[in-house]
PDB file of N, CA and C in Angstrom:
ATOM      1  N   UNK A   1      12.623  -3.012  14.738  1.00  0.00           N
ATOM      2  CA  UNK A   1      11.789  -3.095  13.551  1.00  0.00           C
ATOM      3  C   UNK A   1      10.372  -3.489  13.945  1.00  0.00           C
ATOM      4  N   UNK A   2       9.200  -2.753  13.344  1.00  0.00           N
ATOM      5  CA  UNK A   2       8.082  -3.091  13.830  1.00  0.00           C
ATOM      6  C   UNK A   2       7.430  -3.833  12.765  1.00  0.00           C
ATOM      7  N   UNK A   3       6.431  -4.474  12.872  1.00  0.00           N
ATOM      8  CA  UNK A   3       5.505  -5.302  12.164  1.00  0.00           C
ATOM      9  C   UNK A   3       4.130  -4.481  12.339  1.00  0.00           C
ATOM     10  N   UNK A   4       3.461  -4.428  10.980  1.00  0.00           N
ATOM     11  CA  UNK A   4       2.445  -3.586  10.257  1.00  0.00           C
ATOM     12  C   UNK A   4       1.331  -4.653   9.608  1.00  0.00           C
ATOM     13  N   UNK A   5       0.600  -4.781  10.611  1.00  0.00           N
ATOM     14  CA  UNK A   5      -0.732  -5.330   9.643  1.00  0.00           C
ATOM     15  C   UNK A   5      -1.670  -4.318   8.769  1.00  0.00           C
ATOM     16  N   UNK A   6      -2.220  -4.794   7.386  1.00  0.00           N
ATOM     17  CA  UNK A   6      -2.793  -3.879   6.763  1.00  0.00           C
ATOM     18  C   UNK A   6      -3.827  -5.028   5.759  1.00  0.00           C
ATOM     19  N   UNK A   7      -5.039  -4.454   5.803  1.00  0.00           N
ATOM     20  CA  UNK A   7      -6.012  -5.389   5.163  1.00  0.00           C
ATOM     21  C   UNK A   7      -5.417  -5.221   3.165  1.00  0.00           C
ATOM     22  N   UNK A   8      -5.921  -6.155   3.038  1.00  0.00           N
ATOM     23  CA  UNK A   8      -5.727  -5.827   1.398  1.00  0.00           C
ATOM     24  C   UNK A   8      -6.459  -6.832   0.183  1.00  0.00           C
ATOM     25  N   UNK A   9      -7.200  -5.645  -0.512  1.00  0.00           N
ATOM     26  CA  UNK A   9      -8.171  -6.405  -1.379  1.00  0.00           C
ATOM     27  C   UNK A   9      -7.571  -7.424  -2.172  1.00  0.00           C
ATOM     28  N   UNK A  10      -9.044  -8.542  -2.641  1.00  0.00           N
ATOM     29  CA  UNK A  10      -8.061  -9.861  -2.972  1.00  0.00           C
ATOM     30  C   UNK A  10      -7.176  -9.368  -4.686  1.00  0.00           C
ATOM     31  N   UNK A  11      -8.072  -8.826  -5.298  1.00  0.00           N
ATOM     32  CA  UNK A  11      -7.551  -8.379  -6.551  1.00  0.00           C
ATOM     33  C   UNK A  11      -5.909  -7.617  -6.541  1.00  0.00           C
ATOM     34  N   UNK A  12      -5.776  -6.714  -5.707  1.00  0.00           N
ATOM     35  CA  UNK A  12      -4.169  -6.407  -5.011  1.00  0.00           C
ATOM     36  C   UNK A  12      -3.230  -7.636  -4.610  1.00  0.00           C
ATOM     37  N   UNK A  13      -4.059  -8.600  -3.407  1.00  0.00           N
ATOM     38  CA  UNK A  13      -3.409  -9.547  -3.284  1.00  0.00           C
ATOM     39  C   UNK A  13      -2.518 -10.795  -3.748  1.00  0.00           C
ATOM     40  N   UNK A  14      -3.425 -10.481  -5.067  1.00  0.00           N
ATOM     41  CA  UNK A  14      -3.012 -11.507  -6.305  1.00  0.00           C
ATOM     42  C   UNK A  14      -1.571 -11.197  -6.537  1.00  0.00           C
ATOM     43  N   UNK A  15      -2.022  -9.528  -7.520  1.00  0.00           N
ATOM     44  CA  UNK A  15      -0.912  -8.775  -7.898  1.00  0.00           C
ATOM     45  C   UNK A  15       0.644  -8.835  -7.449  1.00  0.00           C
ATOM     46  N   UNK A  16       0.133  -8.946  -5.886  1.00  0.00           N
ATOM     47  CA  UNK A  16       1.470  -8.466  -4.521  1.00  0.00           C
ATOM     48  C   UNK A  16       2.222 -10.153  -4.759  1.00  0.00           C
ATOM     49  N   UNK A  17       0.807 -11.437  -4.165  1.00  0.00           N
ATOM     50  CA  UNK A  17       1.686 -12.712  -4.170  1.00  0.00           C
ATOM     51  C   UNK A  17       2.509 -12.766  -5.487  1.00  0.00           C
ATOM     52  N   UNK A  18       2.375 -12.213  -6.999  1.00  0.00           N
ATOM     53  CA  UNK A  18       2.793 -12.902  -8.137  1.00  0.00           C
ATOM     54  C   UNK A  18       3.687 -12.115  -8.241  1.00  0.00           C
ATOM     55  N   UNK A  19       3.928 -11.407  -7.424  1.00  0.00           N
ATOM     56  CA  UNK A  19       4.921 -10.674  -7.734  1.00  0.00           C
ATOM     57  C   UNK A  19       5.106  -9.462  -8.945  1.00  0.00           C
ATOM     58  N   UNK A  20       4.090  -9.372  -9.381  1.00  0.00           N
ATOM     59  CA  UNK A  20       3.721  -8.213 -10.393  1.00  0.00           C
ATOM     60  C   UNK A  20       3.383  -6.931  -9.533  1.00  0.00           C
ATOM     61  N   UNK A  21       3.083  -6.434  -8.234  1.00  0.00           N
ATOM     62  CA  UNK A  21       3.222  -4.855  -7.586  1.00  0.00           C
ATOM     63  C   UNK A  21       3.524  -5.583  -6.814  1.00  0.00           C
ATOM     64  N   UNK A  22       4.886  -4.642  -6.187  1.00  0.00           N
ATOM     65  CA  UNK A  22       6.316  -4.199  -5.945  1.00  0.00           C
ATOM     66  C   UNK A  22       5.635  -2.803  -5.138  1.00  0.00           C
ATOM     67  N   UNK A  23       4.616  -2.345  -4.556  1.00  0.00           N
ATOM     68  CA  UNK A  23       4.398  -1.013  -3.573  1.00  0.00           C
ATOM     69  C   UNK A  23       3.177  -1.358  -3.527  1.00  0.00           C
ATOM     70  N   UNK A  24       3.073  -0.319  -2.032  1.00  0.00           N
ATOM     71  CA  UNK A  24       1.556   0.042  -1.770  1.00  0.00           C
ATOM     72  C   UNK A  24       1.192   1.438  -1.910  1.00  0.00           C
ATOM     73  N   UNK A  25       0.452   2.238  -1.876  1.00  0.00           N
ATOM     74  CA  UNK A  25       0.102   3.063  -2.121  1.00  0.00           C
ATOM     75  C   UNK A  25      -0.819   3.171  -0.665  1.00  0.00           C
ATOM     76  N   UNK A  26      -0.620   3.992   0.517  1.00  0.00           N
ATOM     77  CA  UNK A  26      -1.798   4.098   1.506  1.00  0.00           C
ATOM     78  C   UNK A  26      -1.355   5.462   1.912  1.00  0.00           C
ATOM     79  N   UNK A  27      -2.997   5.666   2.728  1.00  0.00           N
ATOM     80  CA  UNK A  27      -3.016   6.409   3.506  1.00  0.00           C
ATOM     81  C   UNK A  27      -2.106   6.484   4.357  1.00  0.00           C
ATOM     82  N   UNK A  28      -1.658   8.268   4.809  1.00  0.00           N
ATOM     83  CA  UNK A  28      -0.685   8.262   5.690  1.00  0.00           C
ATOM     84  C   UNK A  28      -0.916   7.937   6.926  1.00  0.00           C
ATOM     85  N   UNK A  29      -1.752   6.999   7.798  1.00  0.00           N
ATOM     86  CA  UNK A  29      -2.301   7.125   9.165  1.00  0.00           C
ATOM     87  C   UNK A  29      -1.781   6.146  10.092  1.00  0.00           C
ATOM     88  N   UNK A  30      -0.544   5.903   9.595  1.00  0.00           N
ATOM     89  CA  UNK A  30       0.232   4.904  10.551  1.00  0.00           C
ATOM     90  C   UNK A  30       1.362   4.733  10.283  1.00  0.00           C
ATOM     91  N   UNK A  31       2.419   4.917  11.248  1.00  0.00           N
ATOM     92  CA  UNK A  31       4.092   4.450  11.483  1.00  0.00           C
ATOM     93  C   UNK A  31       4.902   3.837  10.622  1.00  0.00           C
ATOM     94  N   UNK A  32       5.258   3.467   9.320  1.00  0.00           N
ATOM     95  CA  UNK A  32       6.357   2.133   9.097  1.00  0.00           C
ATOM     96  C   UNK A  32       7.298   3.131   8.673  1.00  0.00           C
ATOM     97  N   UNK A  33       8.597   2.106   8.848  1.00  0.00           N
ATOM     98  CA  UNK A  33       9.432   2.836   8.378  1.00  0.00           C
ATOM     99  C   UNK A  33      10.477   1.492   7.564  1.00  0.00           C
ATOM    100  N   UNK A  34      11.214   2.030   6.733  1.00  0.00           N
ATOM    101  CA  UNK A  34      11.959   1.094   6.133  1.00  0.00           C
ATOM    102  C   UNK A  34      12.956  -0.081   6.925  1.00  0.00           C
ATOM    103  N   UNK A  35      12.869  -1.191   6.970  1.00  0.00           N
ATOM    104  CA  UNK A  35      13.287  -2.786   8.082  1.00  0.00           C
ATOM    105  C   UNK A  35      11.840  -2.653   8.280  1.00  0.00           C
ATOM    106  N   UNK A  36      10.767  -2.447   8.457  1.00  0.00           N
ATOM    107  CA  UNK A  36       9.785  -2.719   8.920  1.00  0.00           C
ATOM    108  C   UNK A  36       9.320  -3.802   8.223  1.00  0.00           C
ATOM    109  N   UNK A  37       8.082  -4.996   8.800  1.00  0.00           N
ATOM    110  CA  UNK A  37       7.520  -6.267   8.470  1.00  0.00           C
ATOM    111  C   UNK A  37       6.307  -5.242   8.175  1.00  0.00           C
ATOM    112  N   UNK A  38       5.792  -5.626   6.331  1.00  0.00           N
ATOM    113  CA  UNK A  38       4.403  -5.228   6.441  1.00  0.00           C
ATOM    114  C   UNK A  38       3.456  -6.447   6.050  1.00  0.00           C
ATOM    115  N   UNK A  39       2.538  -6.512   6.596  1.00  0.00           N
ATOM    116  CA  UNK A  39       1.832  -7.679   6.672  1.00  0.00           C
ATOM    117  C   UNK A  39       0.788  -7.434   5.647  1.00  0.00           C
ATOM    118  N   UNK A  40       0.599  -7.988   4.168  1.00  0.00           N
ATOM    119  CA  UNK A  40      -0.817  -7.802   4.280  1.00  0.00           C
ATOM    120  C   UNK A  40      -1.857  -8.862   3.884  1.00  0.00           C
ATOM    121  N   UNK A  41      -3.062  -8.782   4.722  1.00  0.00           N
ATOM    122  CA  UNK A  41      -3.388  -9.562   5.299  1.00  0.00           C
ATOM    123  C   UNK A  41      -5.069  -9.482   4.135  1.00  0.00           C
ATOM    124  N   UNK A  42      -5.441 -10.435   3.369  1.00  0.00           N
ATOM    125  CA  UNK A  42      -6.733 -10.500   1.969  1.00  0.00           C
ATOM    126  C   UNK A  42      -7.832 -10.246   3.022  1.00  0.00           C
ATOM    127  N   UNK A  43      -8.384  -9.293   2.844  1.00  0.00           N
ATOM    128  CA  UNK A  43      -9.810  -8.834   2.895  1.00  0.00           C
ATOM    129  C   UNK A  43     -11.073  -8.966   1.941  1.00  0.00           C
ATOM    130  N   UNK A  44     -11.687  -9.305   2.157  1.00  0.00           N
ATOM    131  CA  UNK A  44     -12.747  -9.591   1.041  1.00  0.00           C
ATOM    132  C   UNK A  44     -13.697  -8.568   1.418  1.00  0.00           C
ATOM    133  N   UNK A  45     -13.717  -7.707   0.828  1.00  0.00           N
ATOM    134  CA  UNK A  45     -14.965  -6.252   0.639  1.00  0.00           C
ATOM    135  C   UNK A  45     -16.224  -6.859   0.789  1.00  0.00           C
ATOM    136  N   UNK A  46     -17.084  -7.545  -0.081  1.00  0.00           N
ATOM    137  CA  UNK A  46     -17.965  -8.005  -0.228  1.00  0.00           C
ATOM    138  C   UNK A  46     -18.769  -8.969   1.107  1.00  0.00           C
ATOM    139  N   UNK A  47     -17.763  -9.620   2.034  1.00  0.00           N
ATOM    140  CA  UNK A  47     -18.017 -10.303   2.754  1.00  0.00           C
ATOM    141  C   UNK A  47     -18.014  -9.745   4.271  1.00  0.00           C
ATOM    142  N   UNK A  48     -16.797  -8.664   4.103  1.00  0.00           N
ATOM    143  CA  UNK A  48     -16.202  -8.077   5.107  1.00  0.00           C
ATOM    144  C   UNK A  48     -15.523  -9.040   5.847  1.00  0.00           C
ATOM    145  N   UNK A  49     -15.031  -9.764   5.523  1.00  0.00           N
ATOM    146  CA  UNK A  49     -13.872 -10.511   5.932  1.00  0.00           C
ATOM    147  C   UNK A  49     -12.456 -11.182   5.409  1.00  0.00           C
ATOM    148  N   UNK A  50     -11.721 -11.124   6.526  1.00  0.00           N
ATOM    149  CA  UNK A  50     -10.468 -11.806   6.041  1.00  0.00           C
ATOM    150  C   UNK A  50     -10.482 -13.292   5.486  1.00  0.00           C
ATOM    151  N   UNK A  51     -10.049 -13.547   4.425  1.00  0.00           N
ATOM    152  CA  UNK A  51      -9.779 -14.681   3.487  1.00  0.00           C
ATOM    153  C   UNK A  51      -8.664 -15.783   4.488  1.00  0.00           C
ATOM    154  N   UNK A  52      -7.934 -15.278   5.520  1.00  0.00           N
ATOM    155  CA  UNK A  52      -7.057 -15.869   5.937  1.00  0.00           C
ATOM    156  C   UNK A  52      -5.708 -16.147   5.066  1.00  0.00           C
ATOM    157  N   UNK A  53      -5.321 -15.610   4.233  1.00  0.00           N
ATOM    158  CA  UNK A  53      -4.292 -15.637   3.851  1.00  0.00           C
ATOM    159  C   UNK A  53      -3.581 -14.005   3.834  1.00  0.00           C
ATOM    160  N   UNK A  54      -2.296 -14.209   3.608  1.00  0.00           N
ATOM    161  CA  UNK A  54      -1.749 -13.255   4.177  1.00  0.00           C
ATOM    162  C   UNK A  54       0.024 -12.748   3.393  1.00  0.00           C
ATOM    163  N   UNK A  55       0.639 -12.198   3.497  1.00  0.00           N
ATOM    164  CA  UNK A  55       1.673 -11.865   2.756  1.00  0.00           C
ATOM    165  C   UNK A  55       2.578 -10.943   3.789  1.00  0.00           C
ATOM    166  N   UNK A  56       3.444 -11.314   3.997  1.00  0.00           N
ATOM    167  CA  UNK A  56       4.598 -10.228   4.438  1.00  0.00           C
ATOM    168  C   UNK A  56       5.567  -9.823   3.574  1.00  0.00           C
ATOM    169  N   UNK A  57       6.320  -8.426   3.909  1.00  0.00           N
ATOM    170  CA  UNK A  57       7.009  -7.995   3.294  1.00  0.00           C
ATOM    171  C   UNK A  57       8.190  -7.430   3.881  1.00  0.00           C
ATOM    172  N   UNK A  58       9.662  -7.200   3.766  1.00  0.00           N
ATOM    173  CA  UNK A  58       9.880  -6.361   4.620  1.00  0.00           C
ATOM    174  C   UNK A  58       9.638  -5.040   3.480  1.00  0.00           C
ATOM    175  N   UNK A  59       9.786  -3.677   4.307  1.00  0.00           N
ATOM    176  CA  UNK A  59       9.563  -2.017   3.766  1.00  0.00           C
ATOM    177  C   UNK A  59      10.718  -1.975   3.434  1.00  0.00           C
ATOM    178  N   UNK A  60      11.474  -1.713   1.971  1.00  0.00           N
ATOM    179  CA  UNK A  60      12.711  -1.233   1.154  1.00  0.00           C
ATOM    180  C   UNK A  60      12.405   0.531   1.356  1.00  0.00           C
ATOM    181  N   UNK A  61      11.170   1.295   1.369  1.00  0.00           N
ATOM    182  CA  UNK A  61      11.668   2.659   0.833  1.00  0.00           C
ATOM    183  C   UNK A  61       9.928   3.440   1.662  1.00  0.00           C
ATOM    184  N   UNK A  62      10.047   4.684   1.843  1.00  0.00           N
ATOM    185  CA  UNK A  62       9.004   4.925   2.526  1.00  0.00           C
ATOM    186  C   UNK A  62       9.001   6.322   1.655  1.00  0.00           C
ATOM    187  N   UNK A  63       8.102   6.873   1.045  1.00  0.00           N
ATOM    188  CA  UNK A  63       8.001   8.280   0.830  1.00  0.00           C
ATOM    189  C   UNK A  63       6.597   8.724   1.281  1.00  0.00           C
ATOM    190  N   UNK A  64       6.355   9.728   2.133  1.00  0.00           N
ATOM    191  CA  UNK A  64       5.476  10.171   2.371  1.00  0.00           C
ATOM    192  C   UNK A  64       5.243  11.912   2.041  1.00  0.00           C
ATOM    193  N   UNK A  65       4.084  12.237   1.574  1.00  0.00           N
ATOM    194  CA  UNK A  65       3.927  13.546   1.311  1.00  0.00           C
ATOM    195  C   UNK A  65       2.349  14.068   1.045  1.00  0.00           C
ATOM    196  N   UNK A  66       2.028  15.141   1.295  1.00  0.00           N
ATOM    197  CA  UNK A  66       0.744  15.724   1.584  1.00  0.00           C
ATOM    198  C   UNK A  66       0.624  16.261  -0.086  1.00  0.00           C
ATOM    199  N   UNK A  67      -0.771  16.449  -0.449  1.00  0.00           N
ATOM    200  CA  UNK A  67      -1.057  17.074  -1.577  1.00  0.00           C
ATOM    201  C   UNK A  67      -1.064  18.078  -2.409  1.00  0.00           C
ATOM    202  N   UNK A  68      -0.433  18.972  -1.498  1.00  0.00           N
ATOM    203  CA  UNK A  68       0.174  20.346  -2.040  1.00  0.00           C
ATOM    204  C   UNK A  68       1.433  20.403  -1.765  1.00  0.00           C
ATOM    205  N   UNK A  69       2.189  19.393  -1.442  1.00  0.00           N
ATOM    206  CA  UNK A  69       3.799  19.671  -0.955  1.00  0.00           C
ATOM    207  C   UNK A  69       4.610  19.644  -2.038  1.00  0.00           C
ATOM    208  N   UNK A  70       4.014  19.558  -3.404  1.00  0.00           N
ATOM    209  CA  UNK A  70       4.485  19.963  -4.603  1.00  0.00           C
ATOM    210  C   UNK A  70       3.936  21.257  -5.499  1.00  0.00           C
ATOM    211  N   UNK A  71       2.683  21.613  -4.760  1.00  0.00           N
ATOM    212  CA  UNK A  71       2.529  22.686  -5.482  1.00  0.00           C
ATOM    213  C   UNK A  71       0.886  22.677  -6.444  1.00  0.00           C
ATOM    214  N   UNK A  72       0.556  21.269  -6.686  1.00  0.00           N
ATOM    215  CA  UNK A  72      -0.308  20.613  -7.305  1.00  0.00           C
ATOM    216  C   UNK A  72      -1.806  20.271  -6.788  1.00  0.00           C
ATOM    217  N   UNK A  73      -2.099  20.362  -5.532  1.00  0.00           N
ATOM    218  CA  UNK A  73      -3.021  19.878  -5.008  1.00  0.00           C
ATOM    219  C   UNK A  73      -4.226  20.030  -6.016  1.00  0.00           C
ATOM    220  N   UNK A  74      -4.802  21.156  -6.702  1.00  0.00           N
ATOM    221  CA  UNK A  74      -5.465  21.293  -7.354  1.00  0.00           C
ATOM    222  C   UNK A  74      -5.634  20.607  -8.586  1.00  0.00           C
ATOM    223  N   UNK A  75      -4.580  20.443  -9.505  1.00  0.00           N
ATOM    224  CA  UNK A  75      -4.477  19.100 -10.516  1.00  0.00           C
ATOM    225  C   UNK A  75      -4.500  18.429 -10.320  1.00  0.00           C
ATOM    226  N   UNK A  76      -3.855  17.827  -8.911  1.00  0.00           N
ATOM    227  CA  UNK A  76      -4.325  16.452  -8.387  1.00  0.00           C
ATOM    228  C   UNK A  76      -5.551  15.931  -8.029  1.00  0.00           C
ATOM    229  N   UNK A  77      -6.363  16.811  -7.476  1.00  0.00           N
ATOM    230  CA  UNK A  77      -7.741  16.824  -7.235  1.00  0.00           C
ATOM    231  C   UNK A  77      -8.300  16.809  -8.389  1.00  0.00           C
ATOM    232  N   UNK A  78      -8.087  17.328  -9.586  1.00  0.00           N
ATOM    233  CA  UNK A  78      -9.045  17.307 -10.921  1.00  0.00           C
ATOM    234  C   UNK A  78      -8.692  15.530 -11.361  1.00  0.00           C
ATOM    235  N   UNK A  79      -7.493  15.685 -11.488  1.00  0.00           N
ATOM    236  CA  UNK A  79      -6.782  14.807 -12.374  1.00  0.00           C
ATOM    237  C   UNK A  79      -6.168  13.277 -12.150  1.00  0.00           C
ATOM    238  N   UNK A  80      -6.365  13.292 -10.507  1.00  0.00           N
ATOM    239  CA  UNK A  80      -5.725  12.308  -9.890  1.00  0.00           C
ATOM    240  C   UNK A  80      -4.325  12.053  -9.804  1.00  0.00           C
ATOM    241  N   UNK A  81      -4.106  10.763  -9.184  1.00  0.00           N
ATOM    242  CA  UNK A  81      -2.830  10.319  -9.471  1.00  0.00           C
ATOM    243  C   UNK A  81      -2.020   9.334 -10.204  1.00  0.00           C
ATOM    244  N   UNK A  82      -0.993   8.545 -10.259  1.00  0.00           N
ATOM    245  CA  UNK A  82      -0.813   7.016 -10.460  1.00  0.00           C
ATOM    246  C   UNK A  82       0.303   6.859 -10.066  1.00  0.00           C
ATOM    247  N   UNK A  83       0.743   5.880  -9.932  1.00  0.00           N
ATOM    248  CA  UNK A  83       2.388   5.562  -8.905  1.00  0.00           C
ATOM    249  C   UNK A  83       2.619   4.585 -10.173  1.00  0.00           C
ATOM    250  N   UNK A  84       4.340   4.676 -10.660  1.00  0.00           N
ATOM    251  CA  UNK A  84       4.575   4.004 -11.335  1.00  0.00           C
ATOM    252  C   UNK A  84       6.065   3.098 -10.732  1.00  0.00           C
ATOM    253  N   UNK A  85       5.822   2.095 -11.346  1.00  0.00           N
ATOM    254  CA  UNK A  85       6.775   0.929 -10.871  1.00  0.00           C
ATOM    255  C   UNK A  85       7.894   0.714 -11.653  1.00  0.00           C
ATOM    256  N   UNK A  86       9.372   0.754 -11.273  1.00  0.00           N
ATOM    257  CA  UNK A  86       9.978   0.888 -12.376  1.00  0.00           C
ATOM    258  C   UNK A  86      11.001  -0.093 -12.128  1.00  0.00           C
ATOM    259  N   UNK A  87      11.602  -0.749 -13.066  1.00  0.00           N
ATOM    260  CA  UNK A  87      11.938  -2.286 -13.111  1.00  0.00           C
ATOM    261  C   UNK A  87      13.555  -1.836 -13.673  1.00  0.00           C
TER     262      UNK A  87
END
């Protein structure tokens, strides 16, 4: 099982510690796979630095997929997206 550091804005961070989001949403440009430790670690935009606090997780579920691998790329591009969380 590997361990995944990943910066994360403080406004997310909140969200993630209180336990109100349950996923991340990223770019595909790096390895995890489900047992994986994801780390994420408060970034402050504004400052460009880490806050020093931090959150691990282990990875329950991994879906990855490109923007036309449904057929959509084009509505998606107009229209965007949203990931929904379901309880």
């Amino acid at each position: 099982m590997a361990v995944v550091k990943k910066k994360i804005w403080p406004e997310y961070f909140e969200l993630v510690s209180a336990g109100k989001k349950n996923f991340e949403l990223r770019l595909a440009d790096f390895d995890v796979s489900e047992g994986d430790t994801l780390v994420l670690e408060e970034w402050d935009p504004e400052t460009k630095q880490y806050t020093g606090r931090k959150i691990e997780k282990v990875v329950g579920y991994v879906l990855k997929f490109k923007l036309d691998d449904f057929g959509q790329k084009q509505e998606i591009e107009e229209k965007g997206m949203q990931i929904i969380q379901l309880k």
